[in-house]
Protein backbone atom coordinates (compact mmCIF):
# COMPACT_ATOMS: atom_id res chain seq x y z
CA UNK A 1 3.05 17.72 -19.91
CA UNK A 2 4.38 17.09 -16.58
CA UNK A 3 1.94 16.60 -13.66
CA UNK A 4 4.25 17.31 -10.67
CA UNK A 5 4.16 19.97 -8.16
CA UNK A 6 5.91 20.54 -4.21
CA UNK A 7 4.40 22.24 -1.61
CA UNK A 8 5.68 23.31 1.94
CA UNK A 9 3.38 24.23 4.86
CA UNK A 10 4.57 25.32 8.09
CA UNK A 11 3.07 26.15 11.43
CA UNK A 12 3.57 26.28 15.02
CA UNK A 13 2.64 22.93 15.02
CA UNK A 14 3.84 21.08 11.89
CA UNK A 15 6.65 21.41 9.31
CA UNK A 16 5.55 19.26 6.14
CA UNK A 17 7.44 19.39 2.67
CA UNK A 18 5.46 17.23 -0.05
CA UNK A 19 6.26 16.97 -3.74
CA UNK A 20 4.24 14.38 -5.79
CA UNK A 21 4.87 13.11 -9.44
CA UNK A 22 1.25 11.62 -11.10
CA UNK A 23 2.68 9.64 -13.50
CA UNK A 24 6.04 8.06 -11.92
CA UNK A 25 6.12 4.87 -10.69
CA UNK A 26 9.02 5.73 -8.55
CA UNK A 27 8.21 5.11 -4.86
CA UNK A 28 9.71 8.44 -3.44
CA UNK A 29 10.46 8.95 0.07
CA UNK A 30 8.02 8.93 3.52
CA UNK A 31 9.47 10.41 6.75
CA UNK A 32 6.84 11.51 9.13
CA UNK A 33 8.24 10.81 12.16
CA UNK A 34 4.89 8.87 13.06
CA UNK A 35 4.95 5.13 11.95
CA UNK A 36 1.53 4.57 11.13
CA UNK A 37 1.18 7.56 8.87
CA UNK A 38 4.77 6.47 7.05
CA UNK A 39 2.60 3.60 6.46
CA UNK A 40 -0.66 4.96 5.03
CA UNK A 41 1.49 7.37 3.16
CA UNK A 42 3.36 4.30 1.75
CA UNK A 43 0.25 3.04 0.49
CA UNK A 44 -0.69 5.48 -1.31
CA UNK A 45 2.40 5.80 -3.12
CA UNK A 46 2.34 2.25 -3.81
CA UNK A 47 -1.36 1.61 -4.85
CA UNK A 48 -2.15 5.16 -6.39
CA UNK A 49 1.17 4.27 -8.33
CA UNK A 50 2.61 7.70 -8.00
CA UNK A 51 5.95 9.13 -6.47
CA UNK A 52 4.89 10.81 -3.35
CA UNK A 53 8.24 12.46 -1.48
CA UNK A 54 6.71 13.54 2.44
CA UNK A 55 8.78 14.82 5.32
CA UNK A 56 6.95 15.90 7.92
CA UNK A 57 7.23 16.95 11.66
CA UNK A 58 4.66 17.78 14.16
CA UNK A 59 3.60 18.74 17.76
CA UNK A 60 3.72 14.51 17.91
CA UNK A 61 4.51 15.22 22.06
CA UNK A 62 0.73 15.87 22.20
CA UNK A 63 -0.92 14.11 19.85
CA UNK A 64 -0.51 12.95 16.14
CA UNK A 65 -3.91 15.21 15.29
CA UNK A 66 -2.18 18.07 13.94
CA UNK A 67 0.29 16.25 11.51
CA UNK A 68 -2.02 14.03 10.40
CA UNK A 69 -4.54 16.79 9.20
CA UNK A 70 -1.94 19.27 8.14
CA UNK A 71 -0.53 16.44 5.83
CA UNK A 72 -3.69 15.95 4.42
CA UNK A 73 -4.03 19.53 3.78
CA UNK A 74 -0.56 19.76 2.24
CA UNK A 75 -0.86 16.69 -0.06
CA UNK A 76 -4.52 18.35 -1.54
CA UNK A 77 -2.66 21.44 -2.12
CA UNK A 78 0.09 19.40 -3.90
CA UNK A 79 -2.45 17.10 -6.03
CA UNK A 80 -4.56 20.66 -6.70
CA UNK A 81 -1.02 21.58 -8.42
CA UNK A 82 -0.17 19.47 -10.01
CA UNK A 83 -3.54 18.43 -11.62
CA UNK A 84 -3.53 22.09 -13.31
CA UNK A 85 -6.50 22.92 -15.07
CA UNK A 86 -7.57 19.30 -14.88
CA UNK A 87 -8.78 18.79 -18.78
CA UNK A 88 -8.68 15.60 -19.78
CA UNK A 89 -8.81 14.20 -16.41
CA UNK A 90 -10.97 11.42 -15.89
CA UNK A 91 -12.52 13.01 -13.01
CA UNK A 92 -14.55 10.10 -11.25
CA UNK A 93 -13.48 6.70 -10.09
CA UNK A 94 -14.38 4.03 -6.63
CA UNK A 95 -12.54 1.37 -5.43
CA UNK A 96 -13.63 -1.54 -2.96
CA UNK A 97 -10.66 -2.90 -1.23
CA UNK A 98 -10.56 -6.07 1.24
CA UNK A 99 -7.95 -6.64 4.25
CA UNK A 100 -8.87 -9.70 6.03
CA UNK A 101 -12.00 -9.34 7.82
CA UNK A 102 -12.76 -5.62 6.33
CA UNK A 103 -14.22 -4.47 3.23
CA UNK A 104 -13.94 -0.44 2.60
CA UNK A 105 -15.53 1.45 -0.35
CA UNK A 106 -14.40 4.89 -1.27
CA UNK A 107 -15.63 7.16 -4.17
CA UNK A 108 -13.52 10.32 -5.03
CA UNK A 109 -14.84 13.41 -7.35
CA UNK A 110 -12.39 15.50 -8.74
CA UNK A 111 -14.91 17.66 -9.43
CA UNK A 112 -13.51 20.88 -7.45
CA UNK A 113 -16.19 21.01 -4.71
CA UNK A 114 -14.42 19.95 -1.43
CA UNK A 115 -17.15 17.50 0.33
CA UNK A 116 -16.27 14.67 2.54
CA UNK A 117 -19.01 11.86 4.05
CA UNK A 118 -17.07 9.16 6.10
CA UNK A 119 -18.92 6.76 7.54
CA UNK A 120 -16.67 4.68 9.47
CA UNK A 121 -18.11 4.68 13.26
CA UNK A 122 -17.07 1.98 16.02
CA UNK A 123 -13.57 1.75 15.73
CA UNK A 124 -11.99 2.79 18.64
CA UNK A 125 -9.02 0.96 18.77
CA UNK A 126 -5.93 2.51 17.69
CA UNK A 127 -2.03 1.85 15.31
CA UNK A 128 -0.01 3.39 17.62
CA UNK A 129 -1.89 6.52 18.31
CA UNK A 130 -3.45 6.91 15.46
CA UNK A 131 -7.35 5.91 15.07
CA UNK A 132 -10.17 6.60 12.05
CA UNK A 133 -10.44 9.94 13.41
CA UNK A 134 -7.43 10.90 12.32
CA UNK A 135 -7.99 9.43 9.06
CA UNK A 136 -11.31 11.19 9.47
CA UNK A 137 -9.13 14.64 9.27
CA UNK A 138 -6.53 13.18 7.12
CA UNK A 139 -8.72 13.21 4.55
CA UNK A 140 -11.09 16.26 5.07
CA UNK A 141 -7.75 18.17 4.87
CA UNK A 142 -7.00 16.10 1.46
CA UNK A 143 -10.54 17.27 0.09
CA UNK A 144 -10.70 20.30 1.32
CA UNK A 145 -7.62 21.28 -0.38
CA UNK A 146 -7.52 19.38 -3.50
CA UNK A 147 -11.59 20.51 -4.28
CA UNK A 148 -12.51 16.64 -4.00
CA UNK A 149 -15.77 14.77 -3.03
CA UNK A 150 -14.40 12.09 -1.40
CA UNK A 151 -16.95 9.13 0.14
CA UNK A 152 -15.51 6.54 2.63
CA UNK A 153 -17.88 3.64 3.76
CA UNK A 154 -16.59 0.25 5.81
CA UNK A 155 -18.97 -2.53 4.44
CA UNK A 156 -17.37 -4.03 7.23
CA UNK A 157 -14.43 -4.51 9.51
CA UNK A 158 -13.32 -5.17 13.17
CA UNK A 159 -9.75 -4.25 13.76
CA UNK A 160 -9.01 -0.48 13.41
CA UNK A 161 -5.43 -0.70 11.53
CA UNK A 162 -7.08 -3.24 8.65
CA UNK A 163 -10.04 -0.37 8.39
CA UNK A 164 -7.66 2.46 8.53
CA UNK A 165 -5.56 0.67 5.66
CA UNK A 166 -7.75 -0.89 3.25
CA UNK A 167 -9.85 2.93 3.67
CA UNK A 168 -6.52 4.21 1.77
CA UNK A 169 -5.75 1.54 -0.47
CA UNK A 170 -9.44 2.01 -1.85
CA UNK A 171 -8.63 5.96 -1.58
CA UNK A 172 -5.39 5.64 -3.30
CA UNK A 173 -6.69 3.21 -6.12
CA UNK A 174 -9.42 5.39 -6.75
CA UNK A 175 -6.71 8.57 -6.41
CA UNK A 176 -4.69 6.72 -9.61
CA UNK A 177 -8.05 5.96 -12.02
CA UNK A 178 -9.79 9.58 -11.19
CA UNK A 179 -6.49 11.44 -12.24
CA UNK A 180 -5.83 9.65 -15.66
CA UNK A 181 -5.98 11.96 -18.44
CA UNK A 182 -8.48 10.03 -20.75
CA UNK A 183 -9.78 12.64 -23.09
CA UNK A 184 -8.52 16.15 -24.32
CA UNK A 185 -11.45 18.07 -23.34
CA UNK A 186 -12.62 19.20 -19.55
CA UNK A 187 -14.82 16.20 -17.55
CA UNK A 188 -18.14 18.91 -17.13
CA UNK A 189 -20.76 19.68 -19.01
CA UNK A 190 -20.38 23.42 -17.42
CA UNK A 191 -17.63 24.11 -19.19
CA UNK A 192 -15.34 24.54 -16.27
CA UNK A 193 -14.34 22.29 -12.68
C-alpha cells in the first residue's frame, strides 16, 4: 500500500503544488518563495520523517498571510489523501519539543473532526514577516483540511522564531507517530473516522 498523494490549489492569491510520501525518508523539495516557511516546511519533512515536495507562490507583495494559510490548507488536503480510509492508523500521538529557552506541546487527532486550540499568546516578534499568527492559520488550514484535532500549547518561550519552530517540530513528530499504521482494523470504536 502506498500512502502518497499530490495536490494543487490555485487562487488569485497563491499557486501551491504539494505531493507528500508517508513512509519515505527522502527529504523532497521546499520552494516557497518565503524563507521562513521553506524552513518550517523543512522541518516537517525532516522530523515527521516524510518526503514532502512544496512549491508555492503567493500575493508575498502584501503579506505572507495568504500563502501561509493556503499551504496549510493544501498540505491537509494532501495528508487527507493520502491517509485513505485511515484503518490501521494509529490515530493519536503528542510531542513536547525544546529549542533553547522554549518548550512547546502539541497533540494531534486524526480523528476526522477538524478542531484547532492554540494557545500561544505574547509573541509578537516576527522571522522575517512571519509571526505565530501565521502559524496560527498555518495550521487551522492543516486541520481543517486533513479532519485533525490539533492542540498547540508553549509551556514556555521568549523569542518568536524558537516558538514558531519547536511548535512544528512537536507538530511534525507527533504528524509521524499519529500516521503509523499499527493495527489492521479502524482506530474508533464507531466503526468509522
Amino acid at each position: 500500500m502506498t500512502r502518497t498523494a499530490r495536490v494543487s490549489r490555485t487562487s488569485k492569491e497563491t499557486d501551491i503544488h504539494i505531493s507528500l510520501d508517508l513512509d519515505s525518508p527522502e527529504p523532497g523539495t521546499i520552494a516557497t518563495g518565503h524563507g521562513f516557511l521553506d524552513h518550517m516546511l523543512e522541518q516537517i519533512t525532516r522530523h515527521g520523517k516524510l518526503k514532502l515536495d512544496v512549491e508555492a507562490k503567493g500575493d508575498l507583495h502584501i503579506d505572507v498571510h495568504h500563502l501561509a494559510e493556503d499551504t496549510g490548507i493544501v498540505l491537509g488536503q494532501t495528508l487527507a489523501q493520502a491517509l485513505g480510509d485511515r484503518v490501521g492508523l494509529e490515530r493519536y500521538a503528542d510531542s513536547f519539543v525544546p529549542m533553547d529557552e522554549t518548550l512547546a506541546h502539541v497533540v494531534l487527532d486524526l480523528s476526522g473532526r477538524p478542531f484547532i486550540a492554540f494557545e500561544p499568546q505574547g509573541y509578537e516578534g516576527d522571522s522575517n514577516g512571519f509571526t505565530v499568527h501565521h502559524l496560527r492559520e498555518f495550521l487551522r488550514g492543516f486541520a481543517n483540511h486533513a479532519g485533525a484535532t490539533l492542540h498547540v500549547s508553549v509551556l514556555s518561550g521568549t523569542e518568536t522564531h524558537h516558538v514558531c519552530e519547536a511548535i512544528v517540530k512537536a507538530f511534525a513528530r507527533s504528524l509521524f507517530t499519529a500516521t503509523r499504521i499499527t493495527s489492521d482494523s479502524l482506530p474508533s470504536t464507531k466503526g468509522l473516522l
